[in-house]
N, C-alpha and C. Protein backbone atom coordinates (compact mmCIF):
# COMPACT_ATOMS: atom_id res chain seq x y z
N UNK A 1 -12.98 2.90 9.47
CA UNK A 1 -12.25 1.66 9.34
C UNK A 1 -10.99 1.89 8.50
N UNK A 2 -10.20 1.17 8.23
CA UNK A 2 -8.95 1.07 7.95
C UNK A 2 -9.35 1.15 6.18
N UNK A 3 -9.55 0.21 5.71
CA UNK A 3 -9.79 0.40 4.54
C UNK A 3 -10.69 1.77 3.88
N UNK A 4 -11.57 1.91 4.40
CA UNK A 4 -12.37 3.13 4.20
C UNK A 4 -11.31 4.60 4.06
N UNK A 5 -10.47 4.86 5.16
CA UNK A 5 -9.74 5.76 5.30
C UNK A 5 -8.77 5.44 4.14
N UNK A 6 -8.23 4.17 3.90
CA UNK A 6 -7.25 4.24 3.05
C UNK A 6 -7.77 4.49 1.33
N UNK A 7 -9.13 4.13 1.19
CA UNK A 7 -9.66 4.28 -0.06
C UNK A 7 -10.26 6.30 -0.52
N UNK A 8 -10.56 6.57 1.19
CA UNK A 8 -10.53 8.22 0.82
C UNK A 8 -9.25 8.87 0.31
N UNK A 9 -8.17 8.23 0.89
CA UNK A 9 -6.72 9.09 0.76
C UNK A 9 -6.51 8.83 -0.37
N UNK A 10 -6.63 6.99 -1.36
CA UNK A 10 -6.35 7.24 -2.93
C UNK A 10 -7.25 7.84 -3.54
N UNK A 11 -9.01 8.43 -3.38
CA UNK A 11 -9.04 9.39 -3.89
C UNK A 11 -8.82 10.91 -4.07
N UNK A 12 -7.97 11.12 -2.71
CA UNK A 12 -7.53 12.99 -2.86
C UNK A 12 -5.96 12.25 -3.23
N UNK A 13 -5.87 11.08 -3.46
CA UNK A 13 -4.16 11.27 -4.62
C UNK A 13 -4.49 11.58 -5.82
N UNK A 14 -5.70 11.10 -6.19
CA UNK A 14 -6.10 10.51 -7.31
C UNK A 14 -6.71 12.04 -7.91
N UNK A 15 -7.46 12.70 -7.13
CA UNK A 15 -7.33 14.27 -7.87
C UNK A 15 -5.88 15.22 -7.62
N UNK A 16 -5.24 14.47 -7.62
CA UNK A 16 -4.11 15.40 -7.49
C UNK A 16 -3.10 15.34 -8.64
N UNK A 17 -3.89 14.83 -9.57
CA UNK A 17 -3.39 14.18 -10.83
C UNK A 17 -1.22 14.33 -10.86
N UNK A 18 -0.79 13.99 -9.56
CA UNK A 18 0.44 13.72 -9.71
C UNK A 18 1.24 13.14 -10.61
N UNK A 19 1.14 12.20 -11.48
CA UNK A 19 1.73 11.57 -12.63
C UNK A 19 1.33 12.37 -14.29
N UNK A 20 0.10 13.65 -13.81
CA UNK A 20 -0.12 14.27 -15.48
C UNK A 20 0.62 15.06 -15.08
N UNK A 21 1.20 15.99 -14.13
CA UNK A 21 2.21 17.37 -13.74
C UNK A 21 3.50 16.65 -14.12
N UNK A 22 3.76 15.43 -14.03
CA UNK A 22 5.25 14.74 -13.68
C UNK A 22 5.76 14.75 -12.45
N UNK A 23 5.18 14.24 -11.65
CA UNK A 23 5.12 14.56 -9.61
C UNK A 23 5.09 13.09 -9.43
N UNK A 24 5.95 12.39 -10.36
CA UNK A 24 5.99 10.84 -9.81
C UNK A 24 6.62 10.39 -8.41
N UNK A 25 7.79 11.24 -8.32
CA UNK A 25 8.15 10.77 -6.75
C UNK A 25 7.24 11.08 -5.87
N UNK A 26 6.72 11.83 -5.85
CA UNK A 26 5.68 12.31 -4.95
C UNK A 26 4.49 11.39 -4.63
N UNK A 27 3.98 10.82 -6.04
CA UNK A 27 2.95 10.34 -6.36
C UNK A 27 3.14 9.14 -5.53
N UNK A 28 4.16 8.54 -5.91
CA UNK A 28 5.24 6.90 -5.20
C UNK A 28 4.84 7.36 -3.88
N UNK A 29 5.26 8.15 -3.25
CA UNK A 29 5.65 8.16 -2.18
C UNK A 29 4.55 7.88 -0.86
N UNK A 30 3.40 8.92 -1.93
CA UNK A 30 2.03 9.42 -1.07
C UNK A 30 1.51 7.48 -1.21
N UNK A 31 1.71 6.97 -2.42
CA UNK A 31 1.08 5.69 -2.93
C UNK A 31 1.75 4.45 -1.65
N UNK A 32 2.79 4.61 -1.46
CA UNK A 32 3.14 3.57 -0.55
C UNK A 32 2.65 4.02 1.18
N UNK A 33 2.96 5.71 1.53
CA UNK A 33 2.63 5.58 2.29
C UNK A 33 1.13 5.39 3.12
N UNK A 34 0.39 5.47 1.90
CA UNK A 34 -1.32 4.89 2.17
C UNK A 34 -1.54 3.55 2.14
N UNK A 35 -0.44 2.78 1.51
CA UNK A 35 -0.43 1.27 1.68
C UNK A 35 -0.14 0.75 2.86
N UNK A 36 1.23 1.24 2.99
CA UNK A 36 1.91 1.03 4.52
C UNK A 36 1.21 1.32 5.57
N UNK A 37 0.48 2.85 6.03
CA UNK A 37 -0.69 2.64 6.69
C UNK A 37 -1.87 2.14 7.14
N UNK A 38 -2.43 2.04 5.61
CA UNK A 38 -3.65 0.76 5.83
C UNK A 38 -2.88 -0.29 5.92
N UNK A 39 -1.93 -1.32 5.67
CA UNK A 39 -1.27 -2.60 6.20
C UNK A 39 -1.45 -2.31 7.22
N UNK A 40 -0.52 -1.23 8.31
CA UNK A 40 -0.40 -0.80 9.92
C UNK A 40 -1.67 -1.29 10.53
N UNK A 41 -2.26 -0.06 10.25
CA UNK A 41 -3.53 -0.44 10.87
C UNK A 41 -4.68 -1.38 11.17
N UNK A 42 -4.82 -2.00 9.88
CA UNK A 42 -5.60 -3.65 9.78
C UNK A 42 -4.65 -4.63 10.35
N UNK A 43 -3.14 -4.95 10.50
CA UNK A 43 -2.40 -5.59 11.51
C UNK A 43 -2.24 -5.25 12.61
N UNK A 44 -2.46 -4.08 12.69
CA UNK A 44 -2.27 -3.33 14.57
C UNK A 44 -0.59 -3.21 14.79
N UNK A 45 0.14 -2.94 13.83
CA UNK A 45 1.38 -2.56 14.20
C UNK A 45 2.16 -1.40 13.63
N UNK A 46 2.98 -1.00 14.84
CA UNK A 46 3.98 0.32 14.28
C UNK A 46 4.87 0.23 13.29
N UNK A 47 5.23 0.75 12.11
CA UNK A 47 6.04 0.64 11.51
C UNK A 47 6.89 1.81 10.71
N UNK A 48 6.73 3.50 11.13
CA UNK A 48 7.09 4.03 10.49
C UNK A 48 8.93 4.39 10.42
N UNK A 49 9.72 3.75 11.21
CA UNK A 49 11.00 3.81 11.04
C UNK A 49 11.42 2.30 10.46
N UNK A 50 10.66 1.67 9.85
CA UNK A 50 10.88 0.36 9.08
C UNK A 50 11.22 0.21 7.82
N UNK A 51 11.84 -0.39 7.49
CA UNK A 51 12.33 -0.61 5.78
C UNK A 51 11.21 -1.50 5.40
N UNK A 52 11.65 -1.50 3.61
CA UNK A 52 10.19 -2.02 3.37
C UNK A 52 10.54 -3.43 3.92
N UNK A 53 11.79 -4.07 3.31
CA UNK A 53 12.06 -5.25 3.94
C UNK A 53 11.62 -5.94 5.08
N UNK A 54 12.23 -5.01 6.28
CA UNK A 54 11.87 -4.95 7.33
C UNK A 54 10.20 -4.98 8.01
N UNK A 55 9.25 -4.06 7.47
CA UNK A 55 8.03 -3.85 7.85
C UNK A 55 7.63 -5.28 6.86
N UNK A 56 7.78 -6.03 5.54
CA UNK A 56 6.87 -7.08 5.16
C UNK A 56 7.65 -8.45 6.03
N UNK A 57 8.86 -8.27 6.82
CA UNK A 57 9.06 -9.22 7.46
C UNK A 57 8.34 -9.44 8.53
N UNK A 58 7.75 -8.19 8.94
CA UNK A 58 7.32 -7.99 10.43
C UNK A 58 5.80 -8.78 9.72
N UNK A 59 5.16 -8.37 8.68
CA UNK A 59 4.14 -8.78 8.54
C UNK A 59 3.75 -10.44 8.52
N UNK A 60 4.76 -11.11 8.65
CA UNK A 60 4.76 -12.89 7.91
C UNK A 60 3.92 -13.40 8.99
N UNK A 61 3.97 -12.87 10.42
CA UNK A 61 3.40 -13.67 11.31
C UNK A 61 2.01 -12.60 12.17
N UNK A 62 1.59 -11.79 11.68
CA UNK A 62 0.93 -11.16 12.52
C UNK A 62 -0.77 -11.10 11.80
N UNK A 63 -1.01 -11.59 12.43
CA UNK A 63 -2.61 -11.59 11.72
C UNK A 63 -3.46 -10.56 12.31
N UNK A 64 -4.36 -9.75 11.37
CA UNK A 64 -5.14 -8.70 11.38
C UNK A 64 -6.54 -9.53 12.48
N UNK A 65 -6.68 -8.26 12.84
CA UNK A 65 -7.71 -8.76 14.00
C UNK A 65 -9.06 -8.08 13.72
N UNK A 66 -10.32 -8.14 13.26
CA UNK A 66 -11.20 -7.58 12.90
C UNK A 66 -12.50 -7.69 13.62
N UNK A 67 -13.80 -6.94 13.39
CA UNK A 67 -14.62 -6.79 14.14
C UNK A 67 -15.34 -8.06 14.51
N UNK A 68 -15.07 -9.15 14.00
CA UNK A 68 -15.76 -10.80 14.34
C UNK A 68 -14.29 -11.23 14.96
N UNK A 69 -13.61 -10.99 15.31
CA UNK A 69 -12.71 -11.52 16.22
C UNK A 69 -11.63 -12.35 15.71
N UNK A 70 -11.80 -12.69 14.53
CA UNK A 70 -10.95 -13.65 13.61
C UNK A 70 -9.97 -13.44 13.48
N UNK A 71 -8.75 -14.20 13.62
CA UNK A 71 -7.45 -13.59 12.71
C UNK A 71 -7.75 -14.21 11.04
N UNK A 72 -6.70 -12.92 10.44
CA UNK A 72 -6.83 -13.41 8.99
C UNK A 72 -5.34 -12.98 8.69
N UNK A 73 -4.37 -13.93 7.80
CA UNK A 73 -3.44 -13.22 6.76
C UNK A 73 -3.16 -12.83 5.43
N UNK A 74 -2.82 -12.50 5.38
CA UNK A 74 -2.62 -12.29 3.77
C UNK A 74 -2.40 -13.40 3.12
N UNK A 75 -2.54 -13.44 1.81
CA UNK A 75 -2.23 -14.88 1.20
C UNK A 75 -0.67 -14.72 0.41
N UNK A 76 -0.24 -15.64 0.06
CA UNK A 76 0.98 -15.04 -0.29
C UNK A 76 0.86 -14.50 -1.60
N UNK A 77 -0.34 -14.37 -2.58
CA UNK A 77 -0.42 -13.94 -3.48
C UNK A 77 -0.10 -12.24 -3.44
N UNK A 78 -1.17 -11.88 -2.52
CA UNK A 78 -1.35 -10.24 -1.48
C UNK A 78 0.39 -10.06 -1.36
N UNK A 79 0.86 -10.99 -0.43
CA UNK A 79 2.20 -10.68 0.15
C UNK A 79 3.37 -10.24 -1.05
N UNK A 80 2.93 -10.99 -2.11
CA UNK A 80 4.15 -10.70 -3.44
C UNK A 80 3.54 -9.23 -4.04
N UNK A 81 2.43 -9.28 -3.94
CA UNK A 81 1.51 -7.96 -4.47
C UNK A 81 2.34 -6.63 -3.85
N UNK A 82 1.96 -6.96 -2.75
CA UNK A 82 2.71 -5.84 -1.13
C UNK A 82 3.98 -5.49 -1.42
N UNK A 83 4.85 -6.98 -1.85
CA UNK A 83 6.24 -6.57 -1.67
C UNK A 83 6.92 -5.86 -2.80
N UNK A 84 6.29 -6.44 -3.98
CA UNK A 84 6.49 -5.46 -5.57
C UNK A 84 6.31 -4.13 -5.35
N UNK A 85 4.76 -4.00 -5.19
CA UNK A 85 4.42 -2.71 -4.92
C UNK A 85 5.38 -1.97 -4.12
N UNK A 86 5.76 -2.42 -3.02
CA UNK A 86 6.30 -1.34 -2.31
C UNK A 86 7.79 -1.05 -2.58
N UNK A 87 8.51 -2.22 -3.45
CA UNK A 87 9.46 -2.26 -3.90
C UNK A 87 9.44 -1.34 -4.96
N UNK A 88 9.02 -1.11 -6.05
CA UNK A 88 8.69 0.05 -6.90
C UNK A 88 8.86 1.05 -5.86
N UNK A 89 8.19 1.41 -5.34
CA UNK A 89 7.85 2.90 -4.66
C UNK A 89 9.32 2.77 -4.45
N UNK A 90 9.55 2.22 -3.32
CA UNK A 90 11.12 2.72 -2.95
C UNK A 90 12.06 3.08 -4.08
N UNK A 91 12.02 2.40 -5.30
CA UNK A 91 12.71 2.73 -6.48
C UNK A 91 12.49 3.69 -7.04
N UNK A 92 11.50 4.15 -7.20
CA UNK A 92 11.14 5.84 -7.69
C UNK A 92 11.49 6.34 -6.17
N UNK A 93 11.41 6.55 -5.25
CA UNK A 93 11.30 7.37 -4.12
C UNK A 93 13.31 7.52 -3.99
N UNK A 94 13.72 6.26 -4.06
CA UNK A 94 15.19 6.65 -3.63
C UNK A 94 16.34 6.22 -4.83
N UNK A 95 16.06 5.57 -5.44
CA UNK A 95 16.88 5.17 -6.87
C UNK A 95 16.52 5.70 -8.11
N UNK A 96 15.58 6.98 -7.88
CA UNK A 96 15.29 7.70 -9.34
C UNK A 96 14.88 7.03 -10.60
N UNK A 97 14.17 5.95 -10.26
CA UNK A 97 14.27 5.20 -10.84
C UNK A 97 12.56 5.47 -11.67
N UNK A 98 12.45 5.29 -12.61
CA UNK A 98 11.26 6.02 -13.50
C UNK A 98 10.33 4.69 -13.90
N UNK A 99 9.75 4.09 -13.63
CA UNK A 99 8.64 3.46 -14.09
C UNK A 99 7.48 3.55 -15.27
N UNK A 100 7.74 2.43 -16.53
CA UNK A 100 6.58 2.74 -17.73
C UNK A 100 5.91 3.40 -16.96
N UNK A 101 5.15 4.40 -18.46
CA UNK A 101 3.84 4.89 -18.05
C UNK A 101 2.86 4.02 -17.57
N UNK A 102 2.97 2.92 -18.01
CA UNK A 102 1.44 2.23 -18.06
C UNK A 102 1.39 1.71 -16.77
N UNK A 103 2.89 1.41 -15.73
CA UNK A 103 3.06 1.28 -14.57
C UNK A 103 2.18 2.19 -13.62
N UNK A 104 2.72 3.58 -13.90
CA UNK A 104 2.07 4.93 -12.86
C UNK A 104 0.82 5.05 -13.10
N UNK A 105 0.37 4.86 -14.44
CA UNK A 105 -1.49 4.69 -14.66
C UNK A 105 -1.95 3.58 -14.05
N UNK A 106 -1.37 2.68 -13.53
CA UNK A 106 -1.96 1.14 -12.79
C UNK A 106 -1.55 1.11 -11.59
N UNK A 107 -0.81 2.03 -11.10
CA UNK A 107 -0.34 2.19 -9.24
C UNK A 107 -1.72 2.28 -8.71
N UNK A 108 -2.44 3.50 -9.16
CA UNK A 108 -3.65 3.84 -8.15
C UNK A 108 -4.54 2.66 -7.76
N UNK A 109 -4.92 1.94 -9.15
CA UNK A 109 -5.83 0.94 -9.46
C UNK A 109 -5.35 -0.16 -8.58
N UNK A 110 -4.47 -0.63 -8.23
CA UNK A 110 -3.62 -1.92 -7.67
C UNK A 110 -3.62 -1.82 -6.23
N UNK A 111 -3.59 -0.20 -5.96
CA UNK A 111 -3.44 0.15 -4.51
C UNK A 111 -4.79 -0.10 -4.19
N UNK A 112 -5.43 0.26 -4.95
CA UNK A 112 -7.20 0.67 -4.49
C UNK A 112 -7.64 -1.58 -4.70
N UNK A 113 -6.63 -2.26 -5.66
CA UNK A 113 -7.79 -3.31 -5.57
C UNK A 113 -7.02 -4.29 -4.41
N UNK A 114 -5.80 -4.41 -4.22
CA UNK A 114 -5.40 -4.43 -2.93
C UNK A 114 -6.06 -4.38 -1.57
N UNK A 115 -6.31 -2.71 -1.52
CA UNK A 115 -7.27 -2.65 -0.09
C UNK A 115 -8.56 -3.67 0.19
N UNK A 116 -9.39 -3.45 -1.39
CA UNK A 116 -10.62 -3.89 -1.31
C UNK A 116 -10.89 -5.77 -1.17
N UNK A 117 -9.43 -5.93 -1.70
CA UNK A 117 -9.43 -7.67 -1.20
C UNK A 117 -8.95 -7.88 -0.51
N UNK A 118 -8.28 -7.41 0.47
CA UNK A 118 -7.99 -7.33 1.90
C UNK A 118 -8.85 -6.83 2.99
N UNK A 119 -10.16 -5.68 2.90
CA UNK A 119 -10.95 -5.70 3.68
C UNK A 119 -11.30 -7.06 4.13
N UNK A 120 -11.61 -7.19 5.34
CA UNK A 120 -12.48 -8.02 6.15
C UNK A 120 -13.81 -7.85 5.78
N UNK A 121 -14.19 -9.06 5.42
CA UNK A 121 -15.68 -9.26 4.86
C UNK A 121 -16.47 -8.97 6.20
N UNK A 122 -17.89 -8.55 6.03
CA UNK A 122 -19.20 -8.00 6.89
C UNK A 122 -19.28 -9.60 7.75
């Protein structure tokens, strides 16, 4: 499942202790693109030549389709969550832009509680 896969990948970020080496762009980078994927995938859409702009615009109207058939969206709480988050990343990734520590120690955690309140309940 979507979430499952995305919660294995933050743990091989998560031993890759990228932020104790100083591998923050890296760290950003790997961090959004496991977000952006699990988003993809639980919405069912393509997005890898998308800005972030672009890909959370695409998201406003598309509801995730899950194994009970339901659509569900994000709430806009999730959606400001999504758009920060990924807004950071792009800022370390292309504006060099350095984020508190206490920021890069709370990326993993945010990514990981993100997924888990966005899974589709049993």
């Amino acid at each position: 499942s979507p979430w499952q896969i995305a919660l294995e990948r933050l743990e091989n970020l998560k031993r890759k202790n990228f932020p104790q080496e100083g591998k923050i762009k890296e760290y950003y980078t790997q961090l959004s693109d496991i977000l952006r994927q699990y988003v993809e995938d639980l919405f069912h859409i393509k997005s890898p030549e998308m800005t972030t702009p672009e890909f959370l615009w695409h998201l406003k109207d598309v509801p995730a389709l899950h194994r009970s058939g339901a659509g569900r969206d994000l709430t806009e709480s999730q959606k400001n969550v999504l758009r920060d988050f990924l807004n950071t990343c792009d800022l370390v990734k292309f504006a060099r832009y350095h984020p508190p520590v206490k920021d890069v120690e709370e990326g993993l955690s945010l990514a990981e509680k993100f997924i888990k309140e966005t899974k589709p309940n049993p």
